[in-house]
PDB file of N, CA and C in Angstrom:
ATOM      1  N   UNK A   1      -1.982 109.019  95.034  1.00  0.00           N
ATOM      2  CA  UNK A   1      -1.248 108.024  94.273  1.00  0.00           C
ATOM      3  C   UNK A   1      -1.325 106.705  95.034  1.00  0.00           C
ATOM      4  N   UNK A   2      -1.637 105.533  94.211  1.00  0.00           N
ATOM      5  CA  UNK A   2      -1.867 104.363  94.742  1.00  0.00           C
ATOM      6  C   UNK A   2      -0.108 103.767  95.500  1.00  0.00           C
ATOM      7  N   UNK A   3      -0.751 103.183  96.670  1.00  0.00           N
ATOM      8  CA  UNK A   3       0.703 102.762  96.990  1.00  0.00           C
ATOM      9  C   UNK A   3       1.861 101.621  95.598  1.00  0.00           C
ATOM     10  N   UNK A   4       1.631 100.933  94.789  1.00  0.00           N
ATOM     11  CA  UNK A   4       1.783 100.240  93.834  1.00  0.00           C
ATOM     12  C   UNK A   4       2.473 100.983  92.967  1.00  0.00           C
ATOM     13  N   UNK A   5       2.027 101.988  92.688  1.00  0.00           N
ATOM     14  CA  UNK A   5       2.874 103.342  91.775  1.00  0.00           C
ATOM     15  C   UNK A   5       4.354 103.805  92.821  1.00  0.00           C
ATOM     16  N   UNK A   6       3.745 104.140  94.044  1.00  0.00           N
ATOM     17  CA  UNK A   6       4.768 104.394  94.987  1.00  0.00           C
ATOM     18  C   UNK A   6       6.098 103.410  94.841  1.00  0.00           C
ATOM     19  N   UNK A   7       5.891 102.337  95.204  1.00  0.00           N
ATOM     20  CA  UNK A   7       6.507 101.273  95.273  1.00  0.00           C
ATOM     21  C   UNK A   7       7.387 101.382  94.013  1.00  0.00           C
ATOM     22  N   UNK A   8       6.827 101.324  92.985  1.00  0.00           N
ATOM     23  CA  UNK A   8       7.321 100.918  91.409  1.00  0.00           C
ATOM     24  C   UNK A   8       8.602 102.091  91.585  1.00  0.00           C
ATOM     25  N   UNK A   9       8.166 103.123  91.899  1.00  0.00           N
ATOM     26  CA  UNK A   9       9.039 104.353  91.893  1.00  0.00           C
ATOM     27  C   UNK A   9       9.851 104.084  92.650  1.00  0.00           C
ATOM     28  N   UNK A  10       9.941 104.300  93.898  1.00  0.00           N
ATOM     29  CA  UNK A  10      10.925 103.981  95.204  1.00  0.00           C
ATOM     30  C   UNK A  10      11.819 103.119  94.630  1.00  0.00           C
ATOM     31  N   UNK A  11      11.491 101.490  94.003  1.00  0.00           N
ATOM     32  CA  UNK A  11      12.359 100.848  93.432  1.00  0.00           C
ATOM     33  C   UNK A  11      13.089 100.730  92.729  1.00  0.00           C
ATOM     34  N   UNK A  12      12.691 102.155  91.879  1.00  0.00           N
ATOM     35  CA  UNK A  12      13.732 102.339  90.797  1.00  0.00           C
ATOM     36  C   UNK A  12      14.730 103.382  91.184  1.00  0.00           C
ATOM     37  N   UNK A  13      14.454 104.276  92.154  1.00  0.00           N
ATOM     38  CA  UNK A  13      15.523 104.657  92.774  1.00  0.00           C
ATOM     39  C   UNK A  13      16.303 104.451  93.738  1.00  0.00           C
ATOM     40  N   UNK A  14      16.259 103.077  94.202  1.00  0.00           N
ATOM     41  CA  UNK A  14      16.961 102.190  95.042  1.00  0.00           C
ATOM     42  C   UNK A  14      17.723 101.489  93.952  1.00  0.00           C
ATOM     43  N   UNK A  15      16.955 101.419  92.602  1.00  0.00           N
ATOM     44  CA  UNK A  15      18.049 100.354  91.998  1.00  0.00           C
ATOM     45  C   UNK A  15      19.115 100.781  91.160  1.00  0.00           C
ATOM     46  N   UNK A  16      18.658 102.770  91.285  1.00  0.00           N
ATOM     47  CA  UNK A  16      19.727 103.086  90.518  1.00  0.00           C
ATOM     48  C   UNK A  16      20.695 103.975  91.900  1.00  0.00           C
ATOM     49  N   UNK A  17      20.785 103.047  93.124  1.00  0.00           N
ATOM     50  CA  UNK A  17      21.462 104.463  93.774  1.00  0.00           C
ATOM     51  C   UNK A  17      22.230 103.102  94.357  1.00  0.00           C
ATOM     52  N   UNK A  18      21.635 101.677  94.328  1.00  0.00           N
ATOM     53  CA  UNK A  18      22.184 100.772  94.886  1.00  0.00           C
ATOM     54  C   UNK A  18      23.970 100.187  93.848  1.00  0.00           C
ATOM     55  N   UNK A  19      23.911 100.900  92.610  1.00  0.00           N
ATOM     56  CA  UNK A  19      25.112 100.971  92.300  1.00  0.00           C
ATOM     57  C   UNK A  19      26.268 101.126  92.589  1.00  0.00           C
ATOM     58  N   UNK A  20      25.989 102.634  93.437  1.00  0.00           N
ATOM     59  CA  UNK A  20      26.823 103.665  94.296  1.00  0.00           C
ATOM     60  C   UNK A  20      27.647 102.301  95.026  1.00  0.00           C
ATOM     61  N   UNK A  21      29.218 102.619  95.270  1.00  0.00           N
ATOM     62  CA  UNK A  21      30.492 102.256  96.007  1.00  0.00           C
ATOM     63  C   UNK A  21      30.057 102.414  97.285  1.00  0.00           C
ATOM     64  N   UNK A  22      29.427 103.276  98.223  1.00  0.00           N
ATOM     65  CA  UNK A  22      29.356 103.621  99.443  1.00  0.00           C
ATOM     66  C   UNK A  22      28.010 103.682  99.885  1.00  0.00           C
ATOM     67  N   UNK A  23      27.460 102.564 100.190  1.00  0.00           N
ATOM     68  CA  UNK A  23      25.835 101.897 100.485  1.00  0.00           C
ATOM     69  C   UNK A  23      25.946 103.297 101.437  1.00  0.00           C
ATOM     70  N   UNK A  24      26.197 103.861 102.141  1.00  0.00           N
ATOM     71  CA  UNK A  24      25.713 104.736 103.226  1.00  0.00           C
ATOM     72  C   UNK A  24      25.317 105.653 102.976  1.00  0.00           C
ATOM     73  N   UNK A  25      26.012 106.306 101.803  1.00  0.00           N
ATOM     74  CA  UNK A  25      25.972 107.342 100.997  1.00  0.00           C
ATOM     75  C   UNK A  25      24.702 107.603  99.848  1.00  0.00           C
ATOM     76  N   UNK A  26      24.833 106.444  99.403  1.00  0.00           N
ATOM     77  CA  UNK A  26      23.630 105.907  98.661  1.00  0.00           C
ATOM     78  C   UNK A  26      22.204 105.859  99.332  1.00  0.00           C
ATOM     79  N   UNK A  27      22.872 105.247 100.841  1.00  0.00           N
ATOM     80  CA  UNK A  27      21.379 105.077 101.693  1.00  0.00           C
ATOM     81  C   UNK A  27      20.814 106.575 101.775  1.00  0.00           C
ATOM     82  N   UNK A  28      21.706 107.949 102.165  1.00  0.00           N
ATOM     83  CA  UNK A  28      21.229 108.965 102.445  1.00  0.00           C
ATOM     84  C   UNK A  28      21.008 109.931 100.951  1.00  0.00           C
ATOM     85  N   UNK A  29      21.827 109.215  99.855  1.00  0.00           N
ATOM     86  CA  UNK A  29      21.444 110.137  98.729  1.00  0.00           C
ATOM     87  C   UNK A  29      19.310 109.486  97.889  1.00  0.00           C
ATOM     88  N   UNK A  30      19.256 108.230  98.347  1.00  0.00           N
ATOM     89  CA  UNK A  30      17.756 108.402  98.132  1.00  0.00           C
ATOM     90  C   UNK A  30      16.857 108.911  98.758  1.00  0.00           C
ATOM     91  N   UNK A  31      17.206 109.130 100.453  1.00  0.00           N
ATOM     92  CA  UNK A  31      16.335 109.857 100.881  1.00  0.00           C
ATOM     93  C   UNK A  31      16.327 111.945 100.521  1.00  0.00           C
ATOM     94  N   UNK A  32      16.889 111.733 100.422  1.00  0.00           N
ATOM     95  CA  UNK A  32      17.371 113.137  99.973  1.00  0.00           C
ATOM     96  C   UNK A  32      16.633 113.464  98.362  1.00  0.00           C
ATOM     97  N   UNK A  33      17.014 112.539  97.488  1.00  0.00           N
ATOM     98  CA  UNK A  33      16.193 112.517  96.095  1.00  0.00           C
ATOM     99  C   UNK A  33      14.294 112.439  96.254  1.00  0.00           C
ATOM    100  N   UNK A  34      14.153 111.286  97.353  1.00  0.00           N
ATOM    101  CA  UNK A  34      12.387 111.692  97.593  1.00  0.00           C
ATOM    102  C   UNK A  34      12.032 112.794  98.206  1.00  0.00           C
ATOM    103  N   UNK A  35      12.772 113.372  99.227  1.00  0.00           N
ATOM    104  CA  UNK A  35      12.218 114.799  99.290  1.00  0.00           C
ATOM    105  C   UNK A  35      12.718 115.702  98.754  1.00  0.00           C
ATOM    106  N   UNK A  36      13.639 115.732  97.699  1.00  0.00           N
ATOM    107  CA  UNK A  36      13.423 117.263  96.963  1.00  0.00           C
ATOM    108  C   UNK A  36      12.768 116.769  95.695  1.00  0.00           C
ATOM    109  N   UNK A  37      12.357 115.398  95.163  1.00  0.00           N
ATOM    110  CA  UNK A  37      11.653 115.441  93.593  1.00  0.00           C
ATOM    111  C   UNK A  37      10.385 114.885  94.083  1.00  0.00           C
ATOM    112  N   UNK A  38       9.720 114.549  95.191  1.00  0.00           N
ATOM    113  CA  UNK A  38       8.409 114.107  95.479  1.00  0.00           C
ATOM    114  C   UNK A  38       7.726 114.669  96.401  1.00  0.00           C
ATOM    115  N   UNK A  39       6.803 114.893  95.850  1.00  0.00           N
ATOM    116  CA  UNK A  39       5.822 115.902  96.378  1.00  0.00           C
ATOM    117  C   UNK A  39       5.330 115.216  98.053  1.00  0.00           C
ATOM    118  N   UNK A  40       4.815 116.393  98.751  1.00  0.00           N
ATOM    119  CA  UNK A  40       4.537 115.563  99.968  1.00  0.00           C
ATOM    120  C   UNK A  40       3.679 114.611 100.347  1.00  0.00           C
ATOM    121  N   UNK A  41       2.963 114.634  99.751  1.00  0.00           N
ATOM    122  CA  UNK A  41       1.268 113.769  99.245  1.00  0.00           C
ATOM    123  C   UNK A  41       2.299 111.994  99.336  1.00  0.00           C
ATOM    124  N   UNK A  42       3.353 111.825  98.206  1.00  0.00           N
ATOM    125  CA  UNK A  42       4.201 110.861  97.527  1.00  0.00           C
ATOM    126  C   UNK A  42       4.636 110.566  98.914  1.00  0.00           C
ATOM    127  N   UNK A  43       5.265 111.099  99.468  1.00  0.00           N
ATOM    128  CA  UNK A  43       6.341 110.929 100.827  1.00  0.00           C
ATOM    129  C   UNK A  43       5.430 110.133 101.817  1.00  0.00           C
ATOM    130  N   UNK A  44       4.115 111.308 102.441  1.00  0.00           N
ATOM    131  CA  UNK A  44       3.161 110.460 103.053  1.00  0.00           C
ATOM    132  C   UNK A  44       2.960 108.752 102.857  1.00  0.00           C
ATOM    133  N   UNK A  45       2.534 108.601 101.506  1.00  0.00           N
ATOM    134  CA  UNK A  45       1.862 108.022 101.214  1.00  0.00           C
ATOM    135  C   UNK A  45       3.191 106.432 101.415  1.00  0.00           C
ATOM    136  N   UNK A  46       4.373 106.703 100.503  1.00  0.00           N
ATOM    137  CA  UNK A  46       5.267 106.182 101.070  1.00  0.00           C
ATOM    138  C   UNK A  46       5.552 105.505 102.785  1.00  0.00           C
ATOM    139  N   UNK A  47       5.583 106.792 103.574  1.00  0.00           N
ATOM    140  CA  UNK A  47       5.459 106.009 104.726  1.00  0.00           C
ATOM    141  C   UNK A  47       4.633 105.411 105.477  1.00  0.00           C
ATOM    142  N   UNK A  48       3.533 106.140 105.115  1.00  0.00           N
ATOM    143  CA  UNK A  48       2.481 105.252 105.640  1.00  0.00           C
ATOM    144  C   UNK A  48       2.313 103.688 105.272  1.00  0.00           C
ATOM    145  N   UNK A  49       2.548 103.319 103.810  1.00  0.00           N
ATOM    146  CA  UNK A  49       3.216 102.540 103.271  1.00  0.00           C
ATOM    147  C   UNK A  49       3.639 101.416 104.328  1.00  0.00           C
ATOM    148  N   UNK A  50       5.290 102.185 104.473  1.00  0.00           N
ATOM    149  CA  UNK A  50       6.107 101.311 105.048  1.00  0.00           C
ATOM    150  C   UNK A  50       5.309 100.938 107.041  1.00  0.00           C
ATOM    151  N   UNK A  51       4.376 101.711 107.277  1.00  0.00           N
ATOM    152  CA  UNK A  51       4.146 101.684 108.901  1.00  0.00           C
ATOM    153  C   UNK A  51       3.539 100.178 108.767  1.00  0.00           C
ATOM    154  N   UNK A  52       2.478 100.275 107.683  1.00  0.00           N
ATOM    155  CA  UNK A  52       1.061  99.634 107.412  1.00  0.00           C
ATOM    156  C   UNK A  52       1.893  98.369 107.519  1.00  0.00           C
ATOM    157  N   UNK A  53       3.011  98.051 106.625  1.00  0.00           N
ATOM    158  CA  UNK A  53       3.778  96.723 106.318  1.00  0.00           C
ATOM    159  C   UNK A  53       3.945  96.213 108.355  1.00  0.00           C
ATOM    160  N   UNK A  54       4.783  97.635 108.156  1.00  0.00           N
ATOM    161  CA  UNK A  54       5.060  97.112 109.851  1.00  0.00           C
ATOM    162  C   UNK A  54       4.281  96.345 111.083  1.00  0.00           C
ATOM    163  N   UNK A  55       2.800  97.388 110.958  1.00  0.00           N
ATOM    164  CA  UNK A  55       2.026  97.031 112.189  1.00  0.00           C
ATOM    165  C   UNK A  55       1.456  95.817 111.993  1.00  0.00           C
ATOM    166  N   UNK A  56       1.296  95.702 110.688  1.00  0.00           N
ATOM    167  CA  UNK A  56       0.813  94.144 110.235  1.00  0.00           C
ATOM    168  C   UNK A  56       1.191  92.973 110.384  1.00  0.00           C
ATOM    169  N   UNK A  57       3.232  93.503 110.002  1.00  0.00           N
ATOM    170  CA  UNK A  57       3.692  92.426 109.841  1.00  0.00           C
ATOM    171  C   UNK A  57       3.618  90.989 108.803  1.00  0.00           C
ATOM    172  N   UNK A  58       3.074  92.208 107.405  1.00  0.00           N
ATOM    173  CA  UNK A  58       2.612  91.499 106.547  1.00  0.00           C
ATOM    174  C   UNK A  58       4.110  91.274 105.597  1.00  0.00           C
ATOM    175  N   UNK A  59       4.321  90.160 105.309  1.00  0.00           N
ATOM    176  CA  UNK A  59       6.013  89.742 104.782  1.00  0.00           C
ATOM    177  C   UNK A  59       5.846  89.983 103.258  1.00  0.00           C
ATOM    178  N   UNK A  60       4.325  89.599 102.679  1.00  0.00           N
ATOM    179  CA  UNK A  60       4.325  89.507 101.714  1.00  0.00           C
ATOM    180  C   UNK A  60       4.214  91.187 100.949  1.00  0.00           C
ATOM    181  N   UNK A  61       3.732  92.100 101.982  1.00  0.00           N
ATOM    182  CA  UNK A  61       3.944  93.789 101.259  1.00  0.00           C
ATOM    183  C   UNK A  61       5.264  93.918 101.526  1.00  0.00           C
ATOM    184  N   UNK A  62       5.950  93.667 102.746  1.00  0.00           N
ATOM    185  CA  UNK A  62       7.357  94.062 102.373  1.00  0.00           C
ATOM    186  C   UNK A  62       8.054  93.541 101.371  1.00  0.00           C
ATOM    187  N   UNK A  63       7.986  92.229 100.526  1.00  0.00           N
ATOM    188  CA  UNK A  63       8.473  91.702  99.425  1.00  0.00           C
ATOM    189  C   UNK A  63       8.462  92.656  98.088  1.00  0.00           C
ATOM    190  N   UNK A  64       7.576  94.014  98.625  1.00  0.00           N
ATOM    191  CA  UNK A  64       7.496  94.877  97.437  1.00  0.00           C
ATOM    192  C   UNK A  64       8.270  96.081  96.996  1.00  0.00           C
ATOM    193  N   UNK A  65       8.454  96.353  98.436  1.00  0.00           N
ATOM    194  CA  UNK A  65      10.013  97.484  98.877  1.00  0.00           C
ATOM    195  C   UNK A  65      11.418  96.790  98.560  1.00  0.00           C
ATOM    196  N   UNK A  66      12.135  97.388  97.913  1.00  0.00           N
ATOM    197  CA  UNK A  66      13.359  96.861  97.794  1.00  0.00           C
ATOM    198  C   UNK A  66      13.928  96.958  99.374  1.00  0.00           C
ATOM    199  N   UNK A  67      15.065  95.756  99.663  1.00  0.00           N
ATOM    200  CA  UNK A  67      16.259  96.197 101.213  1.00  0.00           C
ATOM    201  C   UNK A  67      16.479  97.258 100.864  1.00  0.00           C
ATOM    202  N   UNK A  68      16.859  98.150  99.960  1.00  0.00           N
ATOM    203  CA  UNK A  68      17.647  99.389  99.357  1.00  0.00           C
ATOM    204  C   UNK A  68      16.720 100.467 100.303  1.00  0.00           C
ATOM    205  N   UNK A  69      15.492 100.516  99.656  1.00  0.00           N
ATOM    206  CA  UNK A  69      14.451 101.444 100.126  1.00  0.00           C
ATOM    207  C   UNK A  69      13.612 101.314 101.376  1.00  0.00           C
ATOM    208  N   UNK A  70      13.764  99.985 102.080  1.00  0.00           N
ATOM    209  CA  UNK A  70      13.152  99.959 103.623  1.00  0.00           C
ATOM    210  C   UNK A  70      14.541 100.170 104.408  1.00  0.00           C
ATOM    211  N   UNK A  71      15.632 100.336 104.121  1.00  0.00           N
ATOM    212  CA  UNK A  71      16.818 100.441 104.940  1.00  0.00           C
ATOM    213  C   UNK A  71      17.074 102.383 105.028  1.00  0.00           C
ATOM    214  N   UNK A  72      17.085 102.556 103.726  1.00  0.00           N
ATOM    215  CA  UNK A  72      16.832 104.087 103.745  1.00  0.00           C
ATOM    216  C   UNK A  72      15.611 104.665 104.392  1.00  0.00           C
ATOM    217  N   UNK A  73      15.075 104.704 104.571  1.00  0.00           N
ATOM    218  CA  UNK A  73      13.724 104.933 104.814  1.00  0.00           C
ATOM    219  C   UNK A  73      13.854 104.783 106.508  1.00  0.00           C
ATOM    220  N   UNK A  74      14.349 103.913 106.773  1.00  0.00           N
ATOM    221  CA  UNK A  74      14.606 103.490 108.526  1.00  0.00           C
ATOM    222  C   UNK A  74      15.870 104.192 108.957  1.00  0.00           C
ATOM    223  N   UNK A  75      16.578 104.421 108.125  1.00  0.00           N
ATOM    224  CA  UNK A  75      17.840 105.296 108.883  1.00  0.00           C
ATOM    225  C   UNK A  75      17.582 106.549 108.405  1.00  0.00           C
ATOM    226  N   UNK A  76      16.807 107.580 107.439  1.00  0.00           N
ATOM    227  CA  UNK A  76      17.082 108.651 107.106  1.00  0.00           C
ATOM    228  C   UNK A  76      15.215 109.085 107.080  1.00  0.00           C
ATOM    229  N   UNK A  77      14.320 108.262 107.718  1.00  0.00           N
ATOM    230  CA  UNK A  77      12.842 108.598 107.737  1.00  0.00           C
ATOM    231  C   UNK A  77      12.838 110.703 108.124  1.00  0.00           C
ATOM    232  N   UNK A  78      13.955 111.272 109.092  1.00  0.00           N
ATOM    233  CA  UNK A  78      13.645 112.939 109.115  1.00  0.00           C
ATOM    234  C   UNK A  78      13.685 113.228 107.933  1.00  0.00           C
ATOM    235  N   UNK A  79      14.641 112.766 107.693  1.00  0.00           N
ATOM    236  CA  UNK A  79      15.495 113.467 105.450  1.00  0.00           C
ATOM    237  C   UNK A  79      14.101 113.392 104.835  1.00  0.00           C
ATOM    238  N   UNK A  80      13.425 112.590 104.865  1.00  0.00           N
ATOM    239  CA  UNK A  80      12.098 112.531 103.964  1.00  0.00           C
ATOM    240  C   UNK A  80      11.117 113.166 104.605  1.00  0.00           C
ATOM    241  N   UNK A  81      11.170 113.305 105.611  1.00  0.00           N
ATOM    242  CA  UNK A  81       9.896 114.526 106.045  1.00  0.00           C
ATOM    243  C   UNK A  81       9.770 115.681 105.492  1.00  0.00           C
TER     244      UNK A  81
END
């Protein structure tokens, strides 16, 4: 799966968890939703994703991750393994 699909996805479950009263809760209930409804292939591909942004330091791929989903992702990255 192209990272672009990834993305599209991730964002929509950041934008429906970023509702949630208790951001913390929220932060750990999306990681929890990508690994039990996304396959591991998805997860990979996801973080590799987020490394690639990193080592680069490219501002303009992180503009594609919601805060919702690079914040989860950085505090709960085991949950998604």
């Amino acid at each position: 799966m192209n990272p672009s699909q990834l993305i599209t996805m991730a964002n929509q479950i950041g934008a429906f968890f970023e509702t949630m009263p208790d951001r913390a809760q929220a932060l750990a209930d999306i990681a929890t939703h990508i690994k039990l409804f996304w396959d591991p292939r998805m997860r990979q591909g996801l973080l590799a994703h987020i490394n690639h942004i990193k080592t680069t330091h490219n501002s303009i791929e992180t503009e594609h991750l919601s805060d919702m989903i690079m914040e989860a992702v950085a505090l709960h990255r085991d949950r998604i393994l």
